[in-house]
N, C-alpha and C. Protein backbone atom coordinates (compact mmCIF):
# COMPACT_ATOMS: atom_id res chain seq x y z
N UNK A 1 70.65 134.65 103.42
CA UNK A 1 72.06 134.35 103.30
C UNK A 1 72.30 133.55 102.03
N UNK A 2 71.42 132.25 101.85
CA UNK A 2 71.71 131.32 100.69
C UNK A 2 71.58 132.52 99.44
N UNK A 3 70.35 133.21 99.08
CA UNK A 3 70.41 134.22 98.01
C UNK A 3 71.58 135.28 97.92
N UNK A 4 71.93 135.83 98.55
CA UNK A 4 73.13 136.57 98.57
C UNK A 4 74.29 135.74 98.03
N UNK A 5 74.32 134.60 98.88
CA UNK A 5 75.80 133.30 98.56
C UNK A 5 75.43 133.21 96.74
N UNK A 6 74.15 133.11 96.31
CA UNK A 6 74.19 132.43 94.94
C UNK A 6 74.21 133.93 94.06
N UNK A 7 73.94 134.92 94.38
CA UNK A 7 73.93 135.57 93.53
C UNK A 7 75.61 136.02 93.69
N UNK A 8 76.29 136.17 94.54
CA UNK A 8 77.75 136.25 94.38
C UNK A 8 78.70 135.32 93.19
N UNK A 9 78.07 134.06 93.72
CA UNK A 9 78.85 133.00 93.42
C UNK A 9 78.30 131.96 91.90
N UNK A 10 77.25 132.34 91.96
CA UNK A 10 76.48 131.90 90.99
C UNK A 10 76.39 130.19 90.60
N UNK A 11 76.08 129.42 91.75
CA UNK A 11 76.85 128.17 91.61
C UNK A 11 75.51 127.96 92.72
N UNK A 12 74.18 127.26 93.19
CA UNK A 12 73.74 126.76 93.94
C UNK A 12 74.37 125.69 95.28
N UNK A 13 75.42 125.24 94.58
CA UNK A 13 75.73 123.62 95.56
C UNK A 13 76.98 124.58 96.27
N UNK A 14 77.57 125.54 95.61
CA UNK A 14 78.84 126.04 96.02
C UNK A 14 78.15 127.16 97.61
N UNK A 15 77.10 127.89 96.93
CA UNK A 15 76.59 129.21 97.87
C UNK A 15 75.84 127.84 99.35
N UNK A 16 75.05 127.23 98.75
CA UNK A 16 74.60 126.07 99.69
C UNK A 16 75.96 125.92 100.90
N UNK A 17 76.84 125.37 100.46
CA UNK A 17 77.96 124.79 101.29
C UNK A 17 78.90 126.42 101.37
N UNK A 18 79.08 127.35 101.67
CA UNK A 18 79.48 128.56 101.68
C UNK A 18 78.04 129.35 103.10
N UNK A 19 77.38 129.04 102.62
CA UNK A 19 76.57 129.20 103.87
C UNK A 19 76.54 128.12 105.10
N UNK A 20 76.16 126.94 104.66
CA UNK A 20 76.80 125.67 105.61
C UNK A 20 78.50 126.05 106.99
N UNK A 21 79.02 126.67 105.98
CA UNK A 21 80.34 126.74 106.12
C UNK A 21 80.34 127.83 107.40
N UNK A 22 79.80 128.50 106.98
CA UNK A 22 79.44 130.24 107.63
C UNK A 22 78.55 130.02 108.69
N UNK A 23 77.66 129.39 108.87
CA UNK A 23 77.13 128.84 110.32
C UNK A 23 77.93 128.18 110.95
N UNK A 24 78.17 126.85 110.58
CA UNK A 24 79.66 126.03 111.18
C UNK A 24 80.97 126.83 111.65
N UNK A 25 81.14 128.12 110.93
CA UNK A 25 81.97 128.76 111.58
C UNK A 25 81.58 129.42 112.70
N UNK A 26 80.72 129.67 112.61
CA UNK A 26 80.12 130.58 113.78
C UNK A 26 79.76 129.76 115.08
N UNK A 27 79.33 128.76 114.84
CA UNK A 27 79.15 127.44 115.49
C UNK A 27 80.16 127.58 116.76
N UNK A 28 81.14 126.80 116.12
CA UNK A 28 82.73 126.94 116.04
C UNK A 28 83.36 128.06 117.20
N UNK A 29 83.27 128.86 116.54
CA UNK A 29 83.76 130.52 116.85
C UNK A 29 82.82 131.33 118.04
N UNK A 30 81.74 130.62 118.59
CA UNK A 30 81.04 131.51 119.09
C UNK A 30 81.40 132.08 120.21
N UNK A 31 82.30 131.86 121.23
CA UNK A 31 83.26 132.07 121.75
C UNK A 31 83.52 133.79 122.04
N UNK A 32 83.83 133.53 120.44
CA UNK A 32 84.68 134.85 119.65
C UNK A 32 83.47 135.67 119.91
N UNK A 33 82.40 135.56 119.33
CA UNK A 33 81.12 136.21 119.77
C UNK A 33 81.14 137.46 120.68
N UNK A 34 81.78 138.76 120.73
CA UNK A 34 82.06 139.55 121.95
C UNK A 34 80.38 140.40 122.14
N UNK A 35 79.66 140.47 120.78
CA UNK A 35 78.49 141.19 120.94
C UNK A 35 78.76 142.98 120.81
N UNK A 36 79.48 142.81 119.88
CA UNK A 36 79.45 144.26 119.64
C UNK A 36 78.45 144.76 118.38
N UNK A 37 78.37 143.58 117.52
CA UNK A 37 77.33 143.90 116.63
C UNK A 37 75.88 142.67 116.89
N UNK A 38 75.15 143.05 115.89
CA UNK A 38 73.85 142.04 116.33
C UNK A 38 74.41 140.78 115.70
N UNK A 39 73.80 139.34 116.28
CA UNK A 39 74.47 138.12 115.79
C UNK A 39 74.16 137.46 114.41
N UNK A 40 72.93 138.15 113.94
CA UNK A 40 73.13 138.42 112.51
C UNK A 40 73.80 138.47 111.66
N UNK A 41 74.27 140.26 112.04
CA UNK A 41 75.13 140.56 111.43
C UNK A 41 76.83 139.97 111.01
N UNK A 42 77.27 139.29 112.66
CA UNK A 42 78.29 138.62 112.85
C UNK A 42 78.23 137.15 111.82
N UNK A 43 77.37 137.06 112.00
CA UNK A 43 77.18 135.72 111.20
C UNK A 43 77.00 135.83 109.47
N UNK A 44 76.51 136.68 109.19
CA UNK A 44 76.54 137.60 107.70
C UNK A 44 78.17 137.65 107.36
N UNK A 45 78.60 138.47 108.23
CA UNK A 45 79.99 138.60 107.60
C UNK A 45 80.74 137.72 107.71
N UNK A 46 80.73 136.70 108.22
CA UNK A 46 81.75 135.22 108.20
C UNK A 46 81.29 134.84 106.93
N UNK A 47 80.11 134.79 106.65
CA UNK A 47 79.70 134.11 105.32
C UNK A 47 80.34 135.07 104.28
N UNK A 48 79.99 136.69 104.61
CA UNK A 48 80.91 137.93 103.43
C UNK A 48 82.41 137.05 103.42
N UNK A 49 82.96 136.53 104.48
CA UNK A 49 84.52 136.36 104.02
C UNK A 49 84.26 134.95 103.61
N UNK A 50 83.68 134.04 103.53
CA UNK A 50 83.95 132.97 102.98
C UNK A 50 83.68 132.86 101.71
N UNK A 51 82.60 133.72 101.27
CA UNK A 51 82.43 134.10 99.86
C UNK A 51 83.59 134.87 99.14
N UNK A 52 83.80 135.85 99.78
CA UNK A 52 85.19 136.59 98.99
C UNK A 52 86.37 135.13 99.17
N UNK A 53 86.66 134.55 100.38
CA UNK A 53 87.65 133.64 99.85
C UNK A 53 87.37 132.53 98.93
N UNK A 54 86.33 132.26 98.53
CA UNK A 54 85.44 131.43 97.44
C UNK A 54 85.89 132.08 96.12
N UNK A 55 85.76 133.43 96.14
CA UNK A 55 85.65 134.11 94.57
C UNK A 55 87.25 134.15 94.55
N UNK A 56 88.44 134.00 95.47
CA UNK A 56 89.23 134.30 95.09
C UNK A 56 89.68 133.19 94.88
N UNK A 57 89.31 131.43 95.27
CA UNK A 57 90.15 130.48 95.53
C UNK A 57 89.60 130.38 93.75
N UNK A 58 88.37 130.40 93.24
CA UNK A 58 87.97 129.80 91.65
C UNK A 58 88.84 130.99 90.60
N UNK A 59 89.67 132.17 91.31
CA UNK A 59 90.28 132.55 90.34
C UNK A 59 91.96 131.80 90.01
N UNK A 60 92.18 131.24 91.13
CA UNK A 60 93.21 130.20 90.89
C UNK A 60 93.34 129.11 90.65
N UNK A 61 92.46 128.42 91.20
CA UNK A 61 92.33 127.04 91.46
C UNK A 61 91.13 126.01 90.75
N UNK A 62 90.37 125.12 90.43
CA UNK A 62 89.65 124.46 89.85
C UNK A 62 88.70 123.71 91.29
N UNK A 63 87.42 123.87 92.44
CA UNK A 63 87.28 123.56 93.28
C UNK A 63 86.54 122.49 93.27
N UNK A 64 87.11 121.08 93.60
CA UNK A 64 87.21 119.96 93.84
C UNK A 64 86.34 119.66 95.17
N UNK A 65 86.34 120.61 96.14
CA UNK A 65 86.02 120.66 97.31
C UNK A 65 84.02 119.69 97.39
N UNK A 66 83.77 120.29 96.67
CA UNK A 66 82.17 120.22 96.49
C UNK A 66 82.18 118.83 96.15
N UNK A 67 82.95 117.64 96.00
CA UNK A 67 82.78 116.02 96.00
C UNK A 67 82.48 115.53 97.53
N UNK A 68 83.44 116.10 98.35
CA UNK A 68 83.60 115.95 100.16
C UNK A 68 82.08 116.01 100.36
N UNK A 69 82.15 115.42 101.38
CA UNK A 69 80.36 115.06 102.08
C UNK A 69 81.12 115.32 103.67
N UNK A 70 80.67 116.23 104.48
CA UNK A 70 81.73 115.69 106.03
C UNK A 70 80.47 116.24 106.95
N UNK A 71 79.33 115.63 106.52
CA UNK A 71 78.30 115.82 107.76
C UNK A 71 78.90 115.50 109.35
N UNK A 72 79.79 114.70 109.15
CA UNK A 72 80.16 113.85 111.01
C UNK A 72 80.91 115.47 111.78
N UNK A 73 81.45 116.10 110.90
CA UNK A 73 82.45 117.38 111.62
C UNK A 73 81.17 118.39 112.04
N UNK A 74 79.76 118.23 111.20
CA UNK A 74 78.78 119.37 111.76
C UNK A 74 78.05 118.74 112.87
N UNK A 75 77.62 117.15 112.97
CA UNK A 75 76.99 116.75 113.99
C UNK A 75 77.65 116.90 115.41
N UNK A 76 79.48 116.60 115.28
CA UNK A 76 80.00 116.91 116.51
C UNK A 76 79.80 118.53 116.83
N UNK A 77 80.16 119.16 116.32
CA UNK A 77 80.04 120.53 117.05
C UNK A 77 78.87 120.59 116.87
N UNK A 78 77.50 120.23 116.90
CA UNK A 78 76.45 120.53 116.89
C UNK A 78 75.89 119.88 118.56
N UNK A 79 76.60 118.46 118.60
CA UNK A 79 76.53 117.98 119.50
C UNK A 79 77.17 118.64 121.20
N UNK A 80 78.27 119.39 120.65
CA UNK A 80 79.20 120.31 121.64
C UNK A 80 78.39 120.87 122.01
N UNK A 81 77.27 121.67 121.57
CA UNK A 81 76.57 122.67 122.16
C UNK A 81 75.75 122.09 123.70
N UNK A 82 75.31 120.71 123.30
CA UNK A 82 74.79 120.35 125.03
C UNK A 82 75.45 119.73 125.82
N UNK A 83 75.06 119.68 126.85
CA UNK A 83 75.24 118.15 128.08
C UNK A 83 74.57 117.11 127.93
N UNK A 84 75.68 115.82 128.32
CA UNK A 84 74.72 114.79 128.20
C UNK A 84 73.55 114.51 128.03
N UNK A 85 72.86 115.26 129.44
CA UNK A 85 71.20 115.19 129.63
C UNK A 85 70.30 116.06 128.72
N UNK A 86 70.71 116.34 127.35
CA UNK A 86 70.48 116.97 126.69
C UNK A 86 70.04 118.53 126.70
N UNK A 87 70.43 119.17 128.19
CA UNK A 87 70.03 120.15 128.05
C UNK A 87 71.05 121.33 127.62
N UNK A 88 71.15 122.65 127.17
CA UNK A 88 71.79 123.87 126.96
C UNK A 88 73.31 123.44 127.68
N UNK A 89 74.26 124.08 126.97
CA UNK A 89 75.69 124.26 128.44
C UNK A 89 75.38 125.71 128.47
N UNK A 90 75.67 126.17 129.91
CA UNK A 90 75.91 127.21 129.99
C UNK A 90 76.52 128.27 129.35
N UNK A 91 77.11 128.12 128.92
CA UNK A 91 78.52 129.03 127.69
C UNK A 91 77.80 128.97 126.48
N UNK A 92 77.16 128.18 126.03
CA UNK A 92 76.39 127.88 124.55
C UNK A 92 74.95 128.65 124.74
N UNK A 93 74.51 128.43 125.47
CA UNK A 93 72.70 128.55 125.92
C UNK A 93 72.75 130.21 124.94
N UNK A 94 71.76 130.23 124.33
CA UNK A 94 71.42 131.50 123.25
C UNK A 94 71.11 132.12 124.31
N UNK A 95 71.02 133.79 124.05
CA UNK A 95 71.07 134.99 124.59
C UNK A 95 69.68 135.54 124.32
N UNK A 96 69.19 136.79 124.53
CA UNK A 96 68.18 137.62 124.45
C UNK A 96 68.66 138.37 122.61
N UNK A 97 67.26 138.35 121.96
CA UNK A 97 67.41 138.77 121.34
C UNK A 97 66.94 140.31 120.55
N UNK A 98 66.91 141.03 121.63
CA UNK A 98 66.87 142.33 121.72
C UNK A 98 64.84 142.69 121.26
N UNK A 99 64.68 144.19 121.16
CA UNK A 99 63.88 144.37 120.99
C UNK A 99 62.71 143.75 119.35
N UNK A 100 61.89 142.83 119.92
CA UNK A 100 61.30 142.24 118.38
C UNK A 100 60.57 143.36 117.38
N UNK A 101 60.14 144.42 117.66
CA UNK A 101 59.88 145.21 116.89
C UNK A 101 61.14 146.18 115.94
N UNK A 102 61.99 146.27 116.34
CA UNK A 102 63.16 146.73 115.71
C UNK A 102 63.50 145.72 114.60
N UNK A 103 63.32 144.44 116.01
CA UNK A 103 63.94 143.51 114.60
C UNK A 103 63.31 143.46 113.27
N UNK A 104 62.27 143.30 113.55
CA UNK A 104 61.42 143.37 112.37
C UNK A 104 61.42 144.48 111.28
N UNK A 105 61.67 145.66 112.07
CA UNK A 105 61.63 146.70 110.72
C UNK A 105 63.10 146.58 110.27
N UNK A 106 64.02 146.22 110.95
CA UNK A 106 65.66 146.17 110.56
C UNK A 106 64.92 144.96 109.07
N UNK A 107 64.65 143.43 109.91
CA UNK A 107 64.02 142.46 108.14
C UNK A 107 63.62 143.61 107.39
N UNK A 108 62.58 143.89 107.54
CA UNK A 108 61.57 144.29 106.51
C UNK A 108 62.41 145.19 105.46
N UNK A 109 63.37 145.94 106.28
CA UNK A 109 64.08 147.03 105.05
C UNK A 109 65.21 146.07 104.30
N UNK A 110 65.88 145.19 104.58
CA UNK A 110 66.69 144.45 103.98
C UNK A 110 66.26 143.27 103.29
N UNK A 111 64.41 143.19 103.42
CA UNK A 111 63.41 142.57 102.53
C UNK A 111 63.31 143.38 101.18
N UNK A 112 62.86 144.86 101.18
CA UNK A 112 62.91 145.58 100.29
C UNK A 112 63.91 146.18 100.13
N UNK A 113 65.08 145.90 100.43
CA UNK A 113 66.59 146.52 99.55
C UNK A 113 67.09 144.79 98.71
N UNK A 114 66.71 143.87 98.87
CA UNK A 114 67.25 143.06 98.20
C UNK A 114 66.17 142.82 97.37
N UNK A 115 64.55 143.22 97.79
CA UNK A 115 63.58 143.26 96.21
C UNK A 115 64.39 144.39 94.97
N UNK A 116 64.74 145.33 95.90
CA UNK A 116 65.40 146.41 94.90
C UNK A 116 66.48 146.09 94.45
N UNK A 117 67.13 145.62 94.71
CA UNK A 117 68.49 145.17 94.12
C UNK A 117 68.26 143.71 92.96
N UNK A 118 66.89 143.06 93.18
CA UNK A 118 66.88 142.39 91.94
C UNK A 118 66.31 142.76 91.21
N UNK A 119 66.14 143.98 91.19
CA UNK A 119 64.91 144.91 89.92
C UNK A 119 66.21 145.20 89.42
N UNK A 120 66.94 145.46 89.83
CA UNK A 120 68.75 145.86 89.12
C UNK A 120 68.86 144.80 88.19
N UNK A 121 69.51 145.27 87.11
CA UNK A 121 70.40 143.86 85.90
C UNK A 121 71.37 143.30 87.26
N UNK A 122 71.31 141.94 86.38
CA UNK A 122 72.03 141.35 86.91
C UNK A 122 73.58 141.71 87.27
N UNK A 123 74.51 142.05 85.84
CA UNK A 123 75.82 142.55 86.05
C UNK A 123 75.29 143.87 87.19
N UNK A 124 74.94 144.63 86.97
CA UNK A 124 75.00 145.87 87.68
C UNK A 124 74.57 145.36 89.18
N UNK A 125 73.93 144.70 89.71
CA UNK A 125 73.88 143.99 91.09
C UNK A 125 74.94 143.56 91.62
N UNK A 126 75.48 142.53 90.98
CA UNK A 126 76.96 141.80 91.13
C UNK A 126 77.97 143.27 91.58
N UNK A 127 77.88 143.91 90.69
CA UNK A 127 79.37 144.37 90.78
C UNK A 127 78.96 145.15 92.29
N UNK A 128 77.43 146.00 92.59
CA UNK A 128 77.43 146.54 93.07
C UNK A 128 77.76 145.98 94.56
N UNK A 129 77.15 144.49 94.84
CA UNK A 129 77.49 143.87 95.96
C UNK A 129 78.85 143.23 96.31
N UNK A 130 80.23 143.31 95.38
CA UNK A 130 81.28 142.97 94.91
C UNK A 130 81.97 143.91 95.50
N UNK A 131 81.65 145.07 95.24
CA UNK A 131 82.27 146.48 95.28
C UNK A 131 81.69 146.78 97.42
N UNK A 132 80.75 146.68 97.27
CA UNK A 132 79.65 147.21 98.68
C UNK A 132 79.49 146.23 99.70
N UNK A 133 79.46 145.18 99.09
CA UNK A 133 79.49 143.98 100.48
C UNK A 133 80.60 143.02 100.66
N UNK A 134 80.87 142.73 99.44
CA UNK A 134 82.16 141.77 100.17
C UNK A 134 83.04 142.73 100.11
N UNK A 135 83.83 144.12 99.91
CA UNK A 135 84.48 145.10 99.85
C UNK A 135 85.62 144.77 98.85
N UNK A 136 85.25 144.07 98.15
CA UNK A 136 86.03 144.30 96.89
C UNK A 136 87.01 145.41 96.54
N UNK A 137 88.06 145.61 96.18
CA UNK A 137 88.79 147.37 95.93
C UNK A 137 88.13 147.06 94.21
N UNK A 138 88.01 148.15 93.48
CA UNK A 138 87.15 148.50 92.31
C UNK A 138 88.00 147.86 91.20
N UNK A 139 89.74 147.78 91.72
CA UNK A 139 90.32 146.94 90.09
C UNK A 139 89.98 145.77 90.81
N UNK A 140 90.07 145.51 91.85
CA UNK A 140 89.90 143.74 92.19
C UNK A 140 88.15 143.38 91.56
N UNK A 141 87.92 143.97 91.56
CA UNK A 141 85.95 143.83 90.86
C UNK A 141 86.10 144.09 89.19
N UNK A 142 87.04 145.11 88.71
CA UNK A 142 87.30 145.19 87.58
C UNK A 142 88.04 143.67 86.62
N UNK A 143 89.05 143.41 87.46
CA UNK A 143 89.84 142.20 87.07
C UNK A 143 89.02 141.18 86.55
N UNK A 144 88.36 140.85 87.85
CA UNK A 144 87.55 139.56 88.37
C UNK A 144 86.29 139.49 87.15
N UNK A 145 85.71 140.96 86.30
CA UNK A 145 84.24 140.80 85.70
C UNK A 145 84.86 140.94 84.43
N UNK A 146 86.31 141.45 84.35
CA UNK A 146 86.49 142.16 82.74
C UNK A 146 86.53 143.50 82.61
N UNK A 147 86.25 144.38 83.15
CA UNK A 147 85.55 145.55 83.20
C UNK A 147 87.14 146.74 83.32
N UNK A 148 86.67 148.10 82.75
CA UNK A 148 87.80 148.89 82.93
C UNK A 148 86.92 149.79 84.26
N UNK A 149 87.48 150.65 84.45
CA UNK A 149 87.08 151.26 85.78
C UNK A 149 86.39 152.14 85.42
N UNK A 150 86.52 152.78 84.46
CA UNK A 150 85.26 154.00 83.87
C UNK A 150 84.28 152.97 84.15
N UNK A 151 84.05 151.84 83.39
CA UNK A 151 82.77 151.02 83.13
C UNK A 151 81.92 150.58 84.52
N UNK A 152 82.88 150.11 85.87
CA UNK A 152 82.59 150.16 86.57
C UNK A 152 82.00 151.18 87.51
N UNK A 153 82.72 152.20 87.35
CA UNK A 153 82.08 153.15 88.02
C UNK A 153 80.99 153.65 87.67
N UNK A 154 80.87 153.63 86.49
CA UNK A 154 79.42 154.02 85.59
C UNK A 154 78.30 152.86 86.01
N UNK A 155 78.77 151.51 86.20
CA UNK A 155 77.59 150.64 86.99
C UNK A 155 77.41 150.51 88.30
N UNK A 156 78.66 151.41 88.87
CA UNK A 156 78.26 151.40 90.54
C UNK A 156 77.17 152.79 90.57
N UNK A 157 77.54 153.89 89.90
CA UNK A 157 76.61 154.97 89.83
C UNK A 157 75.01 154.66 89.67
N UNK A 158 74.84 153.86 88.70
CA UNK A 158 73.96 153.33 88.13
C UNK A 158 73.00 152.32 89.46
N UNK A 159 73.62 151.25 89.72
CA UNK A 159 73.16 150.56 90.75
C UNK A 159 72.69 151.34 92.03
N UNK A 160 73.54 152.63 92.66
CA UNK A 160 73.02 153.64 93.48
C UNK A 160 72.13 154.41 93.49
N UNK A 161 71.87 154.91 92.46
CA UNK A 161 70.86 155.78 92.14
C UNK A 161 69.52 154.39 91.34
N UNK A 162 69.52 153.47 90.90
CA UNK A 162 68.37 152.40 91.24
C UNK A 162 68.23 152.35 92.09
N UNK A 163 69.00 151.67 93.37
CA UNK A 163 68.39 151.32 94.60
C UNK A 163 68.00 152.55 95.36
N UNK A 164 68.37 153.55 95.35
CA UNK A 164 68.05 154.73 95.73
C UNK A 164 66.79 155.15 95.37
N UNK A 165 66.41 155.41 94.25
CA UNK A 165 65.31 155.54 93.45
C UNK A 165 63.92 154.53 93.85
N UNK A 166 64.60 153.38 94.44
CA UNK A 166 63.53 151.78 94.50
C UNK A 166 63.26 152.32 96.27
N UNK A 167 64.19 152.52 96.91
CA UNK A 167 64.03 152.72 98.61
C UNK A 167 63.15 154.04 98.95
N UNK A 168 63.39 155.01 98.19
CA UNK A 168 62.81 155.99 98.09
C UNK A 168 61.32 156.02 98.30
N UNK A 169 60.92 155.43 97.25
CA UNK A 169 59.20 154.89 96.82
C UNK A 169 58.52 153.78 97.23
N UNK A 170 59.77 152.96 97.94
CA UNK A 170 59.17 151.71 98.62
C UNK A 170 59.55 151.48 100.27
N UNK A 171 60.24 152.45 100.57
CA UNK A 171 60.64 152.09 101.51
C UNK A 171 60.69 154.06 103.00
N UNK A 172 61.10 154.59 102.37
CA UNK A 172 61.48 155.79 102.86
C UNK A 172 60.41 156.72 102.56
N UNK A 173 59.34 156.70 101.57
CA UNK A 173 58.40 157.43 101.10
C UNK A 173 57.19 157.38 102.25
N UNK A 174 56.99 156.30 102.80
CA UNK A 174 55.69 156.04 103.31
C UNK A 174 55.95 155.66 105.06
N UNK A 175 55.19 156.32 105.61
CA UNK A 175 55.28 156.30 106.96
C UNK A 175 54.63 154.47 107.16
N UNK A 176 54.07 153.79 106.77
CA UNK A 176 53.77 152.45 106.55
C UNK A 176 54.68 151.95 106.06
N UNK A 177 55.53 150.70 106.83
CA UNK A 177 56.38 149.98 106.09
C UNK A 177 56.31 149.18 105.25
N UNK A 178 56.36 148.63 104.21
CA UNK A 178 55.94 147.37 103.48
C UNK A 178 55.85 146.28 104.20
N UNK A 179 55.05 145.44 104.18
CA UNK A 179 55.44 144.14 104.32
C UNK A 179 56.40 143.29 103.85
């Protein structure tokens, strides 16, 4: 999550607290939690929207935010999660986390799609995860880098057929998964 946050955002202390943020929400929110996707994933995309509202608040604004220190707001809801006697609440207590061999090959391929995606240039990564993960629309990615839309599209092409090319031979080629 933190690597994804910094290569979006390109700012260590900003992707740091953008991930912070994105657990704490989830924290928070778990509630909301209905389990239609894996909690991963749920938790991935709170962080996808806090990053897109990150990239959009530094196109207006100058963010000040990163002086604030508010550890006391994560210890209480951290603290929410038990009972007194320190054990689980019922409503909080973590769930089953499905089959561990799946899980593992689900890591392992999103181990080697993000080795492949840093064999990518840098611009051509960005835009591609701009465009593909936080769902960027292509002038909002155009605006945001400089870029005209021929140019972009020519580095989203580009970035597809790399990672394509990288999954192929490292990942999809061999009945052995990588480590």
């Amino acid at each position: 999550m933190l690597k994804f946050a910094q290569m979006q955002l390109r700012d260590a202390a900003m992707a740091e607290d953008a991930v912070q943020e994105a657990l704490a929400a989830a924290l928070a929110g778990e509630r909301s939690f209905a389990g239609r996707a894996a909690l991963k994933t749920w938790v991935f995309s709170i962080l996808r929207n806090k990053i897109v509202d990150l990239i959009r608040l530094q196109s207006r604004t100058t963010n000040v935010s990163a002086l604030a220190d508010d550890e006391a707001g994560m210890d209480e809801t951290f603290e929410a999660l038990f009972k007194a006697n320190a054990h689980w609440r019922p409503e909080a207590r973590p769930f089953g986390w499905g089959n561990p061999e799946d899980t593992l090959r689900q890591e392992r391929f999103w181990e080697v799609f993000e080795i492949c995606l840093n064999h990518l240039p840098e611009k051509t990564a960005r835009v591609f995860m701009m465009r593909e993960f936080l769902e960027f629309e292509t002038d909002e990615v155009c605006r945001k880098l400089n870029l005209t839309i021929s140019n972009c599209n020519v580095i989203l092409h580009r970035a597809r057929n790399g990672l394509r090319r990288c999954l192929e031979s490292n990942w999809f080629s061999s009945g052995e998964k990588p480590c």
